[in-house]
PDB file of N, CA and C in Angstrom:
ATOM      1  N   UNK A   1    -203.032 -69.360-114.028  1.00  0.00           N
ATOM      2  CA  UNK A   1    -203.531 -68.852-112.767  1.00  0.00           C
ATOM      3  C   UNK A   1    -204.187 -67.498-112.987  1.00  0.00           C
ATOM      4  N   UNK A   2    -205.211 -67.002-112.193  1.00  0.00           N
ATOM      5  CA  UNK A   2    -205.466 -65.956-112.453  1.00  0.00           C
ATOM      6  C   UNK A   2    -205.408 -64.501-112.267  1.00  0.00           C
ATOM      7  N   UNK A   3    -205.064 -63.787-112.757  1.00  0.00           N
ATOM      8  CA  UNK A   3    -204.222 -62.376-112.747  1.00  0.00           C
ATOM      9  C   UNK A   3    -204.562 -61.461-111.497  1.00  0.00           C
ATOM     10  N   UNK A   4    -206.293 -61.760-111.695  1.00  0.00           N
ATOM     11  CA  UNK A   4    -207.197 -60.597-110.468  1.00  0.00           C
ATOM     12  C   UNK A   4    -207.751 -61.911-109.389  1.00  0.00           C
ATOM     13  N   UNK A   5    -208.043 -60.713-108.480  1.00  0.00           N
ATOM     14  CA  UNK A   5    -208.999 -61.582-107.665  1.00  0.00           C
ATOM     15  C   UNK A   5    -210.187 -60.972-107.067  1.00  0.00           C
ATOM     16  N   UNK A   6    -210.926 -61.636-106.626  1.00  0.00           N
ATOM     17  CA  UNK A   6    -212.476 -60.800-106.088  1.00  0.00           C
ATOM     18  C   UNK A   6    -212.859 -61.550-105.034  1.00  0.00           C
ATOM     19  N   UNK A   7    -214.036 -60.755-104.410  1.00  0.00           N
ATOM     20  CA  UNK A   7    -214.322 -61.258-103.247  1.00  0.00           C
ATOM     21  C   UNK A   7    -215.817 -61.974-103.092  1.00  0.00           C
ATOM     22  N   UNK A   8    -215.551 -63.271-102.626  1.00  0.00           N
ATOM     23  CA  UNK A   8    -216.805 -63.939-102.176  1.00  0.00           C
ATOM     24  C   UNK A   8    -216.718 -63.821-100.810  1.00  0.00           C
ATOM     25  N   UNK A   9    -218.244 -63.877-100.674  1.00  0.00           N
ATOM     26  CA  UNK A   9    -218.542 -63.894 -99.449  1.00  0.00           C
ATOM     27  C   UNK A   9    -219.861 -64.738 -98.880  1.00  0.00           C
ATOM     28  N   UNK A  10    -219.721 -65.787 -98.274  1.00  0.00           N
ATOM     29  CA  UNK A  10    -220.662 -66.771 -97.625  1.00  0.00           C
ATOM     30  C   UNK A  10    -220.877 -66.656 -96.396  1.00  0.00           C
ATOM     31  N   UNK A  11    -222.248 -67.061 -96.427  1.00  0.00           N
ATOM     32  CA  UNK A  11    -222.513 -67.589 -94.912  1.00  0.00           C
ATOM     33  C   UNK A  11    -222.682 -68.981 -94.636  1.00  0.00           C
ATOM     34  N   UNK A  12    -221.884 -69.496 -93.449  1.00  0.00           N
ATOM     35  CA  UNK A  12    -222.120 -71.062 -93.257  1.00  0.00           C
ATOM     36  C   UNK A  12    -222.022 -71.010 -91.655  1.00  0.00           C
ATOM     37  N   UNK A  13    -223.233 -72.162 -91.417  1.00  0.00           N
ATOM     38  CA  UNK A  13    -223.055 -72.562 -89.731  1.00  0.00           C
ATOM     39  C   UNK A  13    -221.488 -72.788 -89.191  1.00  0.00           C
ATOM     40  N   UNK A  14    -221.482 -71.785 -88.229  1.00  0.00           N
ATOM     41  CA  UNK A  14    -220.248 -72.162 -87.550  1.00  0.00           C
ATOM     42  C   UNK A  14    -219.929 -73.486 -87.661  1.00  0.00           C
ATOM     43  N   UNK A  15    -219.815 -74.348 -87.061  1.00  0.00           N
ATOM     44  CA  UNK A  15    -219.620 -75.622 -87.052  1.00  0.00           C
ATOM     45  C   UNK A  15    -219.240 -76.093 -88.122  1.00  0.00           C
ATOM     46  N   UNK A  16    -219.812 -76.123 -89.417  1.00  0.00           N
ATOM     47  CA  UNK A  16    -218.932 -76.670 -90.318  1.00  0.00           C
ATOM     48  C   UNK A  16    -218.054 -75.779 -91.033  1.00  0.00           C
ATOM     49  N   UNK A  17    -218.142 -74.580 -90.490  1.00  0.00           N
ATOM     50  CA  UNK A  17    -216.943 -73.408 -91.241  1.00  0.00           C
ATOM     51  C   UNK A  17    -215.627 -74.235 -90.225  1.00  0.00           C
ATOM     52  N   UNK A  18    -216.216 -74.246 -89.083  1.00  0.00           N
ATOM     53  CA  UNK A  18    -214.805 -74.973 -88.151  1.00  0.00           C
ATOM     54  C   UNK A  18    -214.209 -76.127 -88.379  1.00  0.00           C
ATOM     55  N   UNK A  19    -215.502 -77.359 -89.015  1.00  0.00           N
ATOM     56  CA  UNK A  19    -214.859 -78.732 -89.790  1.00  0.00           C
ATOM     57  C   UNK A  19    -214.207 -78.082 -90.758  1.00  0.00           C
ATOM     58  N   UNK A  20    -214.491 -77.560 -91.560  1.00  0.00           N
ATOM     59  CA  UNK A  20    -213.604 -77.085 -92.905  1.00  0.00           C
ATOM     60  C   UNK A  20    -212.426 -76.472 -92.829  1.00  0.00           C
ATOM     61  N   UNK A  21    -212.270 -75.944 -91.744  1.00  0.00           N
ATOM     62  CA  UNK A  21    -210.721 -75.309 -92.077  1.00  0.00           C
ATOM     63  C   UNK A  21    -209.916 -76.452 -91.032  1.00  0.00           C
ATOM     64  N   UNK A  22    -210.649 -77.048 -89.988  1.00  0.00           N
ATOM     65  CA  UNK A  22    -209.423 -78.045 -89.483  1.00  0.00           C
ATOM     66  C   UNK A  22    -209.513 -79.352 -90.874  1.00  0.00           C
ATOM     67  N   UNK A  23    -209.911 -79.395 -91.518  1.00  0.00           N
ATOM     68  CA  UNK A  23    -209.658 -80.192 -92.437  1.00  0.00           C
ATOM     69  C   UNK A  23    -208.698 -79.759 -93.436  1.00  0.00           C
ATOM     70  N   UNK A  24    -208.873 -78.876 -94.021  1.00  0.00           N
ATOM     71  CA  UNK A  24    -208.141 -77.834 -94.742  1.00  0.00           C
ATOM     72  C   UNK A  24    -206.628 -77.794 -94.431  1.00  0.00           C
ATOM     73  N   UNK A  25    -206.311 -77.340 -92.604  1.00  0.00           N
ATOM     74  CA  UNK A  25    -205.104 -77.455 -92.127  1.00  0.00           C
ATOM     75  C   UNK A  25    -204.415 -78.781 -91.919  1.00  0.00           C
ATOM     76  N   UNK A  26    -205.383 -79.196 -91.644  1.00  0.00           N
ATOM     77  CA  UNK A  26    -204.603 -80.818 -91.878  1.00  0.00           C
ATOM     78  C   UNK A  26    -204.180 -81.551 -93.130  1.00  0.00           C
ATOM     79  N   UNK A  27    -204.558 -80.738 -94.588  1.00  0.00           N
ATOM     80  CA  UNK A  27    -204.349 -81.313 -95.567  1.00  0.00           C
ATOM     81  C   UNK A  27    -203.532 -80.208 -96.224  1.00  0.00           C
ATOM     82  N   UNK A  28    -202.809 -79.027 -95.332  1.00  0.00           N
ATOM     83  CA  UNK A  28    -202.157 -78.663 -95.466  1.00  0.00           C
ATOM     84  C   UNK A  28    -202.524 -77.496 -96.662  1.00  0.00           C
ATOM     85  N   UNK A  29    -203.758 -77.076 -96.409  1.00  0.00           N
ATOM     86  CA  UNK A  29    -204.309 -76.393 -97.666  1.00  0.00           C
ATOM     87  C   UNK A  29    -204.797 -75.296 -97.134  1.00  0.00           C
ATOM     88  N   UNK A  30    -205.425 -73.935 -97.702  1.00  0.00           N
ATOM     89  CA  UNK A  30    -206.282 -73.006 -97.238  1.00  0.00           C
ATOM     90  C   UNK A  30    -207.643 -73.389 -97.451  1.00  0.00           C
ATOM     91  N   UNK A  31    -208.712 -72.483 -96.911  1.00  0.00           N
ATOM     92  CA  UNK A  31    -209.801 -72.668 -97.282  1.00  0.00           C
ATOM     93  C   UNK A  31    -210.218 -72.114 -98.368  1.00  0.00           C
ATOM     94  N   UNK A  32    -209.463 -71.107 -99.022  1.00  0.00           N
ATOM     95  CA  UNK A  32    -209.120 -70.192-100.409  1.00  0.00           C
ATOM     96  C   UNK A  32    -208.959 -71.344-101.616  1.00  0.00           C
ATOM     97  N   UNK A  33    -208.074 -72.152-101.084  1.00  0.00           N
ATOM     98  CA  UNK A  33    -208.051 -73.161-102.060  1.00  0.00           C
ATOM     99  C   UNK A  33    -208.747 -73.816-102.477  1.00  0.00           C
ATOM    100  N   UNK A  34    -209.415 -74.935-101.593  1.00  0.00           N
ATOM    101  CA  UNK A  34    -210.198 -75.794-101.830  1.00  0.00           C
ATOM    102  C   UNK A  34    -211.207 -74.919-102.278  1.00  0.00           C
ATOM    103  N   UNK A  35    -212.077 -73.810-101.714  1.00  0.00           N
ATOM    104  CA  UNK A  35    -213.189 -73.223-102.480  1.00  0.00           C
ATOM    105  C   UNK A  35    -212.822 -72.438-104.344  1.00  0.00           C
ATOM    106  N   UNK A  36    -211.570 -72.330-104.413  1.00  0.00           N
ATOM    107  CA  UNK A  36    -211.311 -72.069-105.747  1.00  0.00           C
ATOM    108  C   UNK A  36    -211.145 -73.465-106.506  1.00  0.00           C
ATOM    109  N   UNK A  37    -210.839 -74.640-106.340  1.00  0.00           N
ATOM    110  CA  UNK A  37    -210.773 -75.724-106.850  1.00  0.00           C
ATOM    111  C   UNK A  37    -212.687 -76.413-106.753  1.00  0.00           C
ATOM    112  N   UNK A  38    -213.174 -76.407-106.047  1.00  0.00           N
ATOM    113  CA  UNK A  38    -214.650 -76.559-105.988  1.00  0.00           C
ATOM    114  C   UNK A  38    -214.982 -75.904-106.982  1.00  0.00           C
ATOM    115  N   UNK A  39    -214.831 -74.535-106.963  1.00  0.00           N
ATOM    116  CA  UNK A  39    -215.676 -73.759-108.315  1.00  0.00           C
ATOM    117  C   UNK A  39    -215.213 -74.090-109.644  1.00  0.00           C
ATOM    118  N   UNK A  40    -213.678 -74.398-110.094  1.00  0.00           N
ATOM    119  CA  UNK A  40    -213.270 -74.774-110.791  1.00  0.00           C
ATOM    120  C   UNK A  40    -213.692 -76.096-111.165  1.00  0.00           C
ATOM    121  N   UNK A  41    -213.749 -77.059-110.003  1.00  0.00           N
ATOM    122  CA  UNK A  41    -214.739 -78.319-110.845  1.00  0.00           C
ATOM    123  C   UNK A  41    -216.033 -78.168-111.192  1.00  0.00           C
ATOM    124  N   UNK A  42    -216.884 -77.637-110.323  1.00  0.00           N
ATOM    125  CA  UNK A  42    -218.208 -77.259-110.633  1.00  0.00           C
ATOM    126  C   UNK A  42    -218.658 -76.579-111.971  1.00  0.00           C
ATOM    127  N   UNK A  43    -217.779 -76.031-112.574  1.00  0.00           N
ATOM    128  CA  UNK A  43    -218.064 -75.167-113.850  1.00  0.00           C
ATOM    129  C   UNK A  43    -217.127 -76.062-114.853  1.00  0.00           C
ATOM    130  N   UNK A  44    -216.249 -76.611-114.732  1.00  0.00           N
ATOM    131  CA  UNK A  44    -216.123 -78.146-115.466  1.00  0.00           C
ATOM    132  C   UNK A  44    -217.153 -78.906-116.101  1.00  0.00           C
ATOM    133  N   UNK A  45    -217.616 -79.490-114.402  1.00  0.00           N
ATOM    134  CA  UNK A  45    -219.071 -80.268-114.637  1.00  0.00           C
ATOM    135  C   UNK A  45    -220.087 -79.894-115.628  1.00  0.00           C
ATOM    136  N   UNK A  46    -220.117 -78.416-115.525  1.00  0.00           N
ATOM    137  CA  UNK A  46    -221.037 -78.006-116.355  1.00  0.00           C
ATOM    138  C   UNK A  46    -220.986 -77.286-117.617  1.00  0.00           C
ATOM    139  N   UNK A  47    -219.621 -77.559-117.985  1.00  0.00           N
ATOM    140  CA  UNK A  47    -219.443 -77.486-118.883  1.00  0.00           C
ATOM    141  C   UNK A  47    -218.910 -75.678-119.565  1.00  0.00           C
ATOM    142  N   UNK A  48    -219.056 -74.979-118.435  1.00  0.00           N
ATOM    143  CA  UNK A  48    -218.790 -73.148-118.150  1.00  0.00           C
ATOM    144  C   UNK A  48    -217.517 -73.045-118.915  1.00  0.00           C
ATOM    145  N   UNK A  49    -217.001 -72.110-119.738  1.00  0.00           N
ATOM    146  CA  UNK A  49    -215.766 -72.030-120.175  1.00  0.00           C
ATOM    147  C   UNK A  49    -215.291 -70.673-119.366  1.00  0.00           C
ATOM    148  N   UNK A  50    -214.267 -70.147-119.107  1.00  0.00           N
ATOM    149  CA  UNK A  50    -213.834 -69.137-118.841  1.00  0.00           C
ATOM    150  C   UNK A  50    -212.596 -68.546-119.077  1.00  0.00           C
ATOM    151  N   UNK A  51    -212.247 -67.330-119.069  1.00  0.00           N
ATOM    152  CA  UNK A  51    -211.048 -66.606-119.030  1.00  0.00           C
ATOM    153  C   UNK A  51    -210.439 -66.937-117.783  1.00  0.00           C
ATOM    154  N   UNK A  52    -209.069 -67.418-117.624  1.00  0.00           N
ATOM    155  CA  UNK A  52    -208.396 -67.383-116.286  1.00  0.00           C
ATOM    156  C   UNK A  52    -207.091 -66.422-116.418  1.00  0.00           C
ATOM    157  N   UNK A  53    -206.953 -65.727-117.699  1.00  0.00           N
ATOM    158  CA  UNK A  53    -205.610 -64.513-117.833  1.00  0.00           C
ATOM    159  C   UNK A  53    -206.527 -63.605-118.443  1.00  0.00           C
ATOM    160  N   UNK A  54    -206.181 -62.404-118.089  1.00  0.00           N
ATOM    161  CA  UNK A  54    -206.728 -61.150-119.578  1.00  0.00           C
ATOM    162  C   UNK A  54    -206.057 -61.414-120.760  1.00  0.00           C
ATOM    163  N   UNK A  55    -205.805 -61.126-121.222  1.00  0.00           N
ATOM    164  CA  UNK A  55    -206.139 -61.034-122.743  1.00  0.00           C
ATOM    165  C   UNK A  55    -204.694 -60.069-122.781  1.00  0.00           C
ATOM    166  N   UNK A  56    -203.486 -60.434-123.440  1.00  0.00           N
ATOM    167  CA  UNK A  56    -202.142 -59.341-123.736  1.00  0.00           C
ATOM    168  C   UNK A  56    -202.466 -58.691-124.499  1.00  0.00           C
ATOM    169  N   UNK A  57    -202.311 -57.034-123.977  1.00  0.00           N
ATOM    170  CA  UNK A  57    -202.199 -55.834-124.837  1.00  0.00           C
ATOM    171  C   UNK A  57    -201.941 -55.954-125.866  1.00  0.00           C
ATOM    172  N   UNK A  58    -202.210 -54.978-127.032  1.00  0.00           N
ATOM    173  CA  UNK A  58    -202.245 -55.562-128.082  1.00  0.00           C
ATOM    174  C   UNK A  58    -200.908 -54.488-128.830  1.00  0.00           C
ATOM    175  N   UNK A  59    -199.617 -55.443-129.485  1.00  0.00           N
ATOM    176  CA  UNK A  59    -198.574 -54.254-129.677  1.00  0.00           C
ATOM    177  C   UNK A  59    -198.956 -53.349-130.670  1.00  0.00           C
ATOM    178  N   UNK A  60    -198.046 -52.349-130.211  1.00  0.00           N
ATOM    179  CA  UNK A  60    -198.357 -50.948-130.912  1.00  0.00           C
ATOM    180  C   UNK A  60    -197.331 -50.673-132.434  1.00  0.00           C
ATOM    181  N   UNK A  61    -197.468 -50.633-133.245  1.00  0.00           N
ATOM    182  CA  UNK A  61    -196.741 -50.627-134.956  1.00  0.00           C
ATOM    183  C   UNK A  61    -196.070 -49.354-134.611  1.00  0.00           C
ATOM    184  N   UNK A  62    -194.696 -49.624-134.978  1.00  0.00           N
ATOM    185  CA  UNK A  62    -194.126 -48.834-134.930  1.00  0.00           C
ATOM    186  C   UNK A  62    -193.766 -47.748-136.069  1.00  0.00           C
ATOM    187  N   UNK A  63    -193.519 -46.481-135.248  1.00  0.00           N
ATOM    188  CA  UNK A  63    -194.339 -45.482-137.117  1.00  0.00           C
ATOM    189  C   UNK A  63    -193.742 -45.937-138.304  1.00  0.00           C
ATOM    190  N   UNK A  64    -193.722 -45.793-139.301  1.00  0.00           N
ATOM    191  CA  UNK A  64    -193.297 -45.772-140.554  1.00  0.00           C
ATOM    192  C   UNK A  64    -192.315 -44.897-140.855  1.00  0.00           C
ATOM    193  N   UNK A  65    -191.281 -45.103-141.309  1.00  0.00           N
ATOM    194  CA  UNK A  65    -189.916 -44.361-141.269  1.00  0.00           C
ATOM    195  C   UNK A  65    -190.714 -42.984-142.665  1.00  0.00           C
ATOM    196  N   UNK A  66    -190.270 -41.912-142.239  1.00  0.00           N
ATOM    197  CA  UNK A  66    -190.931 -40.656-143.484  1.00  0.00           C
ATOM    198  C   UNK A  66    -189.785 -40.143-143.879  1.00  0.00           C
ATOM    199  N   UNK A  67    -189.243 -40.951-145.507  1.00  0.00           N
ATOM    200  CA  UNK A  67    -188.433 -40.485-145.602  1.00  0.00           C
ATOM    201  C   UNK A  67    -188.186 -39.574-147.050  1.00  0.00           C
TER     202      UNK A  67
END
């Protein structure tokens, strides 16, 4: 899953912004969802690879005993 999140922002005719989320609620889903699963197939389709975690810090060596 992914760590961050960002913001899209669309414009769509009322009307089907209103089909979409009573569909959405009836399938017991957000509209967050289904548009993150859309993009996720869409870049499937096409084959897009991506990062969905950053990348773990990288550990730090611990000093060398000076003895």
């Amino acid at each position: 899953m992914e760590s961050k999140t960002a913001r899209l922002t669309i414009l769509i005719d009322p009307v089907k912004k209103k089909a979409f989320e009573t569909l959405c609620a009836s399938q017991d889903l957000t509209p967050s969802q289904v548009v993150r699963q859309l993009i996720r197939e869409y870049l499937a389709q096409h084959g897009v690879d991506y990062a969905t975690k950053a990348k773990p810090a990288a550990k730090k060596k611990a000093p060398a005993d000076k003895a």
